[in-house]
Protein backbone atom coordinates (compact mmCIF):
# COMPACT_ATOMS: atom_id res chain seq x y z
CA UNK A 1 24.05 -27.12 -0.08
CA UNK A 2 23.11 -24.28 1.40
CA UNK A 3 19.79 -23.47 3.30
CA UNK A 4 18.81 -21.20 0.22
CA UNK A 5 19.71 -23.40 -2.14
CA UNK A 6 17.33 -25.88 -0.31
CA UNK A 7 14.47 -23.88 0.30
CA UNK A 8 15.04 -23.35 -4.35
CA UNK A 9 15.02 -26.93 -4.29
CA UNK A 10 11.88 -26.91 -2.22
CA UNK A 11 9.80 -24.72 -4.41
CA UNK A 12 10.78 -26.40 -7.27
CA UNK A 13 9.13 -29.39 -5.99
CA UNK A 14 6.13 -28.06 -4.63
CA UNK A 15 5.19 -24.72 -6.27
CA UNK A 16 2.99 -24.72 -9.17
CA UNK A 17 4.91 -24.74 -12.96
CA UNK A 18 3.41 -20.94 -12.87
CA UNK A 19 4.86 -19.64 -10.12
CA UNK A 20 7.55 -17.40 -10.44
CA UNK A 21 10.80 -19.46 -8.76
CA UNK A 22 13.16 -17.35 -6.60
CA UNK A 23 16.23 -19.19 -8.51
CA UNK A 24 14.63 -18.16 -11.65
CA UNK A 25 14.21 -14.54 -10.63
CA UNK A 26 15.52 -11.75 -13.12
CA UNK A 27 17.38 -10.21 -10.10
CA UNK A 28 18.38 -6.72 -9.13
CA UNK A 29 19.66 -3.60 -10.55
CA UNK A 30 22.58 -4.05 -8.09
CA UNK A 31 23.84 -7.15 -8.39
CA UNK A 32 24.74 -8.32 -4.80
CA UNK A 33 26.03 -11.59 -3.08
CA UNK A 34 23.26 -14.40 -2.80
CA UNK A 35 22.43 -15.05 0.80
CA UNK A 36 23.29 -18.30 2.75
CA UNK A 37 19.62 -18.43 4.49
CA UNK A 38 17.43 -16.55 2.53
CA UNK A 39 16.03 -16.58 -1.27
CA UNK A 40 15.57 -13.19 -3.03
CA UNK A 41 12.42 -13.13 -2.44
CA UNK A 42 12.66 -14.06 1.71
CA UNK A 43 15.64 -11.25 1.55
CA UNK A 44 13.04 -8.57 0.00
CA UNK A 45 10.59 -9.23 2.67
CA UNK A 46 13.31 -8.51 5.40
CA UNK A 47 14.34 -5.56 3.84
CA UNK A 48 10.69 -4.09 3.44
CA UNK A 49 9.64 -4.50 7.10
CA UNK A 50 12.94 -3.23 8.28
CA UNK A 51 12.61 0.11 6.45
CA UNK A 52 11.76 3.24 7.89
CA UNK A 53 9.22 3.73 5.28
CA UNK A 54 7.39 0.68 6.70
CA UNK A 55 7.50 1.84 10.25
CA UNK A 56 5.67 5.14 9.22
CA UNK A 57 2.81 3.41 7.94
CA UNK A 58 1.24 2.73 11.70
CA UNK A 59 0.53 6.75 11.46
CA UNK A 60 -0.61 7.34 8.52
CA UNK A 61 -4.18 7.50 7.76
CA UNK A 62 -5.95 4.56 6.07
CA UNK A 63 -9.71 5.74 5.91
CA UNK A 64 -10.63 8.18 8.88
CA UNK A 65 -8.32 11.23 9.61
CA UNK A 66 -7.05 10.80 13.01
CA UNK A 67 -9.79 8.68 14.33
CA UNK A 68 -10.27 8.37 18.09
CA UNK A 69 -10.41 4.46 18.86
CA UNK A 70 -7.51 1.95 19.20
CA UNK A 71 -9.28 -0.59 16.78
CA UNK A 72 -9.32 1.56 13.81
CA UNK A 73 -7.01 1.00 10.54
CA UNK A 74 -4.07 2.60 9.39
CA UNK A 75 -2.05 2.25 6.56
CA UNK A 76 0.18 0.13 8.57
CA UNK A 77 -2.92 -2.68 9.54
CA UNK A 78 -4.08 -2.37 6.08
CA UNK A 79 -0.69 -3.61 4.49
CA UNK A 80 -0.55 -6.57 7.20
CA UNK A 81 -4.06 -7.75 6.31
CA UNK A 82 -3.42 -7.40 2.77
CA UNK A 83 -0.53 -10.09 3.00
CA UNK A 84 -2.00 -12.38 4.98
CA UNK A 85 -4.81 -12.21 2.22
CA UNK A 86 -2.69 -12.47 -0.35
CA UNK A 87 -0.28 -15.13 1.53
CA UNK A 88 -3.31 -17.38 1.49
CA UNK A 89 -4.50 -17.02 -1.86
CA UNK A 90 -1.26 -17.73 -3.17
CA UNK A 91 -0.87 -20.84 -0.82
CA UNK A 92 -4.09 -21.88 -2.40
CA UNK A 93 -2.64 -21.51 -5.99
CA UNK A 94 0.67 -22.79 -4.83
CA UNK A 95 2.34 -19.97 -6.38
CA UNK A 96 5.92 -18.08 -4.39
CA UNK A 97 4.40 -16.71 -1.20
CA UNK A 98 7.73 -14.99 -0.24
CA UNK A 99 7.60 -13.04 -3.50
CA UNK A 100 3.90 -11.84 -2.78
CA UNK A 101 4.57 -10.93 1.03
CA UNK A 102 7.15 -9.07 -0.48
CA UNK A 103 5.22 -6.97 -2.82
CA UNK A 104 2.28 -6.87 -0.44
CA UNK A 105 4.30 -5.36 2.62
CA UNK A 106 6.04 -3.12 -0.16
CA UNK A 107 3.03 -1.97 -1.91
CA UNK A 108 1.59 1.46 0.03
CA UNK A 109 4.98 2.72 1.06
CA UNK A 110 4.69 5.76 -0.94
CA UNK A 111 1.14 6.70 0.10
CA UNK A 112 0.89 10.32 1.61
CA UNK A 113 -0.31 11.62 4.88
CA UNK A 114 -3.73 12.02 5.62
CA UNK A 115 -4.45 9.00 2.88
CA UNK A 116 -6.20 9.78 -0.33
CA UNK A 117 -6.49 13.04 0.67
CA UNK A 118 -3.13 14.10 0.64
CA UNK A 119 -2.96 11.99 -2.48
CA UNK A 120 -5.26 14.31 -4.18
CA UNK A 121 -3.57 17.82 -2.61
CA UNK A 122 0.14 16.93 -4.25
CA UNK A 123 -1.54 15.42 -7.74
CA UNK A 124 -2.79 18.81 -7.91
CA UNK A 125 0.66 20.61 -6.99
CA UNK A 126 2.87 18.61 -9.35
CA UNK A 127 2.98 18.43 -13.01
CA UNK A 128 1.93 15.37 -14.80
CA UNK A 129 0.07 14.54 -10.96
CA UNK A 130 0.83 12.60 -8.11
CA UNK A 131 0.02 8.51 -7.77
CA UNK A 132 1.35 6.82 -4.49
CA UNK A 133 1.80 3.42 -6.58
CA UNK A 134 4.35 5.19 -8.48
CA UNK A 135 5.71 6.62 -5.16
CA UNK A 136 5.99 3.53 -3.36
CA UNK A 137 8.53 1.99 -6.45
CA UNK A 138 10.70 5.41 -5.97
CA UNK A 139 10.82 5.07 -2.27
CA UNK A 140 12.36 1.56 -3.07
CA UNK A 141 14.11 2.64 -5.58
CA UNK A 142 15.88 6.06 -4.24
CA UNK A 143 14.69 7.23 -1.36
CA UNK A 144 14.95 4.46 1.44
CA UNK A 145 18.22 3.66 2.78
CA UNK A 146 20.03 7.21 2.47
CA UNK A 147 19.31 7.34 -1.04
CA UNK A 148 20.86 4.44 -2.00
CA UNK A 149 17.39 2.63 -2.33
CA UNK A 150 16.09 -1.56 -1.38
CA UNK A 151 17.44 -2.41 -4.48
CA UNK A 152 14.38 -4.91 -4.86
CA UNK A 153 13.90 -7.62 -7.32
CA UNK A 154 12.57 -7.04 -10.62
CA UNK A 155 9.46 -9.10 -9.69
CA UNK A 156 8.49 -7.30 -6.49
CA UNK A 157 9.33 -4.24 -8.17
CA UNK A 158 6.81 -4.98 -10.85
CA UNK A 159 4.18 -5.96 -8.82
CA UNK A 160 4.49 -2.78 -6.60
CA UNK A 161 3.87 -0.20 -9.27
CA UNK A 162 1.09 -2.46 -10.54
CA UNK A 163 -0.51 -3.12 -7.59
CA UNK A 164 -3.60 -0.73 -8.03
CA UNK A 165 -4.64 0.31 -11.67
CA UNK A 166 -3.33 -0.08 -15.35
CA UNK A 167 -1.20 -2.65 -16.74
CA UNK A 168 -1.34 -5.91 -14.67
CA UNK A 169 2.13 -7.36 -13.03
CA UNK A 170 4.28 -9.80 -14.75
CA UNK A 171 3.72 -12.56 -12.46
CA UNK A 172 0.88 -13.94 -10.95
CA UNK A 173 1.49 -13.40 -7.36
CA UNK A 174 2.01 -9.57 -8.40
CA UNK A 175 -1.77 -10.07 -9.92
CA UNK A 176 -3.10 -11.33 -6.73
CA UNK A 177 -2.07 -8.44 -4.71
CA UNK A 178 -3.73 -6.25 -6.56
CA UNK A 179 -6.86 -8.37 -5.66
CA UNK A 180 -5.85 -8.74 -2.14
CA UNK A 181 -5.46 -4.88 -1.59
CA UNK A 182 -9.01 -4.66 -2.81
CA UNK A 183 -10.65 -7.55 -0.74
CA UNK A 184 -8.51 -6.03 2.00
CA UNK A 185 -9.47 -2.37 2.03
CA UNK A 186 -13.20 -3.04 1.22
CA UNK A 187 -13.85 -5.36 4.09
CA UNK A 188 -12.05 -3.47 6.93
CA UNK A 189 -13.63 -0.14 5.75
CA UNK A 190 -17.19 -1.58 6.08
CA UNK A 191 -15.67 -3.05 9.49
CA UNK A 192 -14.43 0.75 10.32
CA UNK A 193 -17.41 2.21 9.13
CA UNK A 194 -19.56 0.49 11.49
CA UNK A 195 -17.50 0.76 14.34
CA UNK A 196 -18.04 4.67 13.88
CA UNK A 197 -21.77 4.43 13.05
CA UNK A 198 -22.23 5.67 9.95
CA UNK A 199 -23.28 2.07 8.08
CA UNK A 200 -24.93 -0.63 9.95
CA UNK A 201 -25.03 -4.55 8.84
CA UNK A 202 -28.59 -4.01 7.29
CA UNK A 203 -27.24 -1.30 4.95
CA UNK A 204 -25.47 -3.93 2.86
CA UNK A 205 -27.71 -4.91 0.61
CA UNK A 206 -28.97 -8.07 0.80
CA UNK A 207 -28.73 -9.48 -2.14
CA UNK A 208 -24.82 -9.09 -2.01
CA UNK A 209 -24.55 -10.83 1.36
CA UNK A 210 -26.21 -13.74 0.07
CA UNK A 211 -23.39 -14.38 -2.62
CA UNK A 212 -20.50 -12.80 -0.16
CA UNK A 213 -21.23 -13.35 3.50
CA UNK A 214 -23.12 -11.24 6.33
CA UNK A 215 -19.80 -10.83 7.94
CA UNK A 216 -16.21 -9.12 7.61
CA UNK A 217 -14.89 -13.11 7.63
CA UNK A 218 -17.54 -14.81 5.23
CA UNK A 219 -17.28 -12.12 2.75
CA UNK A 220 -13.21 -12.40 2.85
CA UNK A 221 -13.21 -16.37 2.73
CA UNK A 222 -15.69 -16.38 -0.20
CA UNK A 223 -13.57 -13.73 -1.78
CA UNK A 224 -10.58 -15.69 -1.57
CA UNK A 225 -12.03 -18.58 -2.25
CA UNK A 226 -13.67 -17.72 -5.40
CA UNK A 227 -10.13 -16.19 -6.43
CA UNK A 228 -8.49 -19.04 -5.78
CA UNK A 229 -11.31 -21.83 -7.80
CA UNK A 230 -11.65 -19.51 -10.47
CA UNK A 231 -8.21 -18.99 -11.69
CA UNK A 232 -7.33 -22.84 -11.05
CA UNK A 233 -4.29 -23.57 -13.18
CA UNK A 234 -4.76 -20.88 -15.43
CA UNK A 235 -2.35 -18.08 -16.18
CA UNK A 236 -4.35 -15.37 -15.22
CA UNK A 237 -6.08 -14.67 -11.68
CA UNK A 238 -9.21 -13.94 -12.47
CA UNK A 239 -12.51 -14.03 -9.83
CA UNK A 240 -16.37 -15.22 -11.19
CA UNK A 241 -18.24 -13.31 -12.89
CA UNK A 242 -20.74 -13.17 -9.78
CA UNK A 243 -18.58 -13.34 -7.29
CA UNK A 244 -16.95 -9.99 -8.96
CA UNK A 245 -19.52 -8.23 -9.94
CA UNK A 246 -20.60 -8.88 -6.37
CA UNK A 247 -17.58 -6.84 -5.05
CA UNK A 248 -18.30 -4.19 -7.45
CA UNK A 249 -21.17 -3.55 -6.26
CA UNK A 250 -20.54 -3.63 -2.81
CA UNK A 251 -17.26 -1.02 -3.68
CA UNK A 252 -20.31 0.99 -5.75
CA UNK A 253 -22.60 0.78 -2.01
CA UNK A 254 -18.98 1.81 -0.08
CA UNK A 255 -18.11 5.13 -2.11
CA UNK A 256 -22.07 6.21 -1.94
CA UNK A 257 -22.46 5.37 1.99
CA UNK A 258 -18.87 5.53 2.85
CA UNK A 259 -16.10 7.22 1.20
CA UNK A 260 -18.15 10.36 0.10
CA UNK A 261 -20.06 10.44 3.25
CA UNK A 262 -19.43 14.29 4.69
CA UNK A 263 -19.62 13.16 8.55
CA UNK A 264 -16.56 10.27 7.86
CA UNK A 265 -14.77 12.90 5.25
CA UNK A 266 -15.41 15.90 6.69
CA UNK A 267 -12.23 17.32 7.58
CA UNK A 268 -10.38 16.05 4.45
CA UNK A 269 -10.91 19.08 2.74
CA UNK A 270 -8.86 20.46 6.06
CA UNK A 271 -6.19 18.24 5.14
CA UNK A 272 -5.93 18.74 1.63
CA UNK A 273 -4.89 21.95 2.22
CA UNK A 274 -2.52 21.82 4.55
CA UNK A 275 -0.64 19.43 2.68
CA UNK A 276 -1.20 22.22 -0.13
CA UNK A 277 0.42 24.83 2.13
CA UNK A 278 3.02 22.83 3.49
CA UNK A 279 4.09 22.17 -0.58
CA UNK A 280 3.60 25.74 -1.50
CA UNK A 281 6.04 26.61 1.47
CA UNK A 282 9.07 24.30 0.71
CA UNK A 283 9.09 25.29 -2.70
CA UNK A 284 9.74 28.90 -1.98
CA UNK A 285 11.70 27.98 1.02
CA UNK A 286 13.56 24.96 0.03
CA UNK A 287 16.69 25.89 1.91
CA UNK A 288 14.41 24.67 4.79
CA UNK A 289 14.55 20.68 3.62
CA UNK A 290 15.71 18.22 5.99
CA UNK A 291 19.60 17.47 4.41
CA UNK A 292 18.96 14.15 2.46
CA UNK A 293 16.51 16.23 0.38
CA UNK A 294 18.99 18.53 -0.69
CA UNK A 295 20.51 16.41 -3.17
CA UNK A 296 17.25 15.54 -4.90
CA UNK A 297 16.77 19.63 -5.34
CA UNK A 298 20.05 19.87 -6.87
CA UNK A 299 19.61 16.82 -8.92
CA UNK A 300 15.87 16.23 -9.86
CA UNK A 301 14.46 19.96 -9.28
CA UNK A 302 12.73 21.46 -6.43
CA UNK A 303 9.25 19.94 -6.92
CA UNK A 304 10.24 16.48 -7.07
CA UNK A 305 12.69 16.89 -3.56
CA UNK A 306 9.34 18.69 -1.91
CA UNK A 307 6.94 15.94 -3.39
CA UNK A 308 9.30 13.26 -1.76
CA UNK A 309 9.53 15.24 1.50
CA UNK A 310 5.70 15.66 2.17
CA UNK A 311 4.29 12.09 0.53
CA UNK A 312 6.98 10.57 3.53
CA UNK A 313 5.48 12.21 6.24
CA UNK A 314 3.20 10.73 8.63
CA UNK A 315 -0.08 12.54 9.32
CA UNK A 316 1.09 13.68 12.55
CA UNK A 317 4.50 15.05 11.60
CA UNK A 318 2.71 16.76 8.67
CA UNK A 319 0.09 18.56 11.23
CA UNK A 320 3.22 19.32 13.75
CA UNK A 321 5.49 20.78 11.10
CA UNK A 322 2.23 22.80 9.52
CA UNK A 323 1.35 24.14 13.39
CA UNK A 324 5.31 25.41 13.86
CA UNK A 325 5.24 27.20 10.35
CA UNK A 326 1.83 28.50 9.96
CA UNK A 327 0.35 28.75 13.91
CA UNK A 328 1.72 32.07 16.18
CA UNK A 329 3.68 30.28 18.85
CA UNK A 330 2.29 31.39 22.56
CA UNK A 331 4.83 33.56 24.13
CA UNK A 332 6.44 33.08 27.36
CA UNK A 333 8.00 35.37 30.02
CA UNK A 334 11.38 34.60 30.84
């Protein structure tokens, strides 16, 4: 027996009858040669974190553009603390935690520079519009690995392009990311946003730290907690209805204090459109993409190889490659 085929045999004795089994998993598009020390799901998680898509998450922007500070998140800090959160709840519900770090680590890769800003500069460039949940299942799909794609398992698949909004993944440790992702980004925004002043710990209303916590810990563990005593050994992750309702409000007090605040967003209406020029340029000039673009153009039109270029780049090579096209270089005397 092999060490996968032990670690099978392990989580069919201790994972719960809903978890989704990495024997029992519907597999790839590719079919490829089982591994000797790794299940599907273990082999998904290796090939997420050693992706070059995953390595330009640590600059891209997660809530503040370029903030000045080594403590602040990126999209790279984000996407560890939402598998850790998501590890644990699914520890707690003894569902496949190797399938949920997958889709967790997996789940932002397609997110734009300069976060939700650049999000909403290419939505408005592109027909139909631009969502980075959809983006991260194409990087995995085509665009990492010179085109040839992660070739993924169905499952993680699923529960990347339904980590976010609309129809729910397939499995239950797909569902809980979605939750995790939320309980994630809530909790280390209100952490961020007091680090740069602009909430303090008696904004929160106090009514919602009394059900969640007074701190970025207690209002994770009751989170998870509730998530995890709630579903119990249903087959549906679900959270209380006070214990929700709590968060939504507390996402409600976030986009009044937080995400629409003009000091903290400021300069995303800066970054919008540069990300609008940069797209503007590369359609007219798109004899001027980098050479594994080239057969997207030819293949799935200009717009989509141009939408794949810019939603890759990190928020400083998007700012360095806007400077060299649209800033006069200084001129030197030789």
């Amino acid at each position: 027996m092999t060490i996968r085929e032990q670690s099978e045999q392990l989580e069919r004795q201790i994972l719960s009858p809903r978890a989704c089994l990495s024997a029992a998993s519907k597999g790839r598009v590719k079919p490829c040669t089982p591994c000797n020390m790794r299940t599907c799901f273990q082999r998904d998680v290796d090939r997420v974190v050693h992706c070059k898509s995953f390595r330009r998450l640590k600059h891209k922007t997660q809530m503040f553009l370029k903030p000045e500070g080594d403590h602040y998140r990126t999209r790279m800090t984000h996407t560890l603390e939402v598998s850790r959160i998501a590890r644990t709840i699914a520890r707690g519900l003894r569902l496949n935690e190797d399938l949920t770090e997958a889709i967790a680590l997996a789940h932002d890769l397609g997110h734009t520079p300069f976060g939700h800003a650049g999000e909403r500069a290419i939505s408005r460039m592109v027909e139909g519009g631009f969502r980075h949940y959809e983006q991260s299942l194409r990087v995995v799909d085509r665009l990492e690995n010179d085109g040839a794609g992660l070739n993924l398992c169905e499952e993680v698949r699923d529960g990347i392009v339904c980590h976010t909004i609309g129809e729910e993944a397939k499995t239950l440790e797909g569902q809980l990311v979605r939750y995790a992702d939320q309980i994630a980004f809530i909790n280390h925004d209100i952490d961020d946003a007091m680090r740069a002043g602009i909430i303090y710990p008696t904004d929160i209303p106090a009514d919602l730290s009394r059900i969640l916590g007074y701190t970025c810990s207690e209002r994770i563990e009751s989170l998870t907690m509730d998530i995890i005593e709630t579903t119990g050994t249903g087959d549906h992750i679900c959270m209380s209805p006070t214990v929700g309702g709590a968060m939504l409000e507390l996402k409600d007090f976030m986009f009044a204090n937080v995400y629409t605040n003009p000091y903290a967003k400021g300069e995303e209406g800066k970054a919008e459109y540069m990300i609008s020029l940069l797209f503007e340029y590369y359609c007219k000039h798109n004899e001027d993409l980098p050479p594994e673009y080239q057969d997207i153009l030819v293949r799935e039109g200009v717009e989509r190889a141009v939408t794949d270029y810019i939603a890759g780049m990190t928020d400083t090579y998007a700012a360095e490659t806007f400077g060299k096209l649209y800033i006069p270089a200084g001129w030197a005397v030789k």
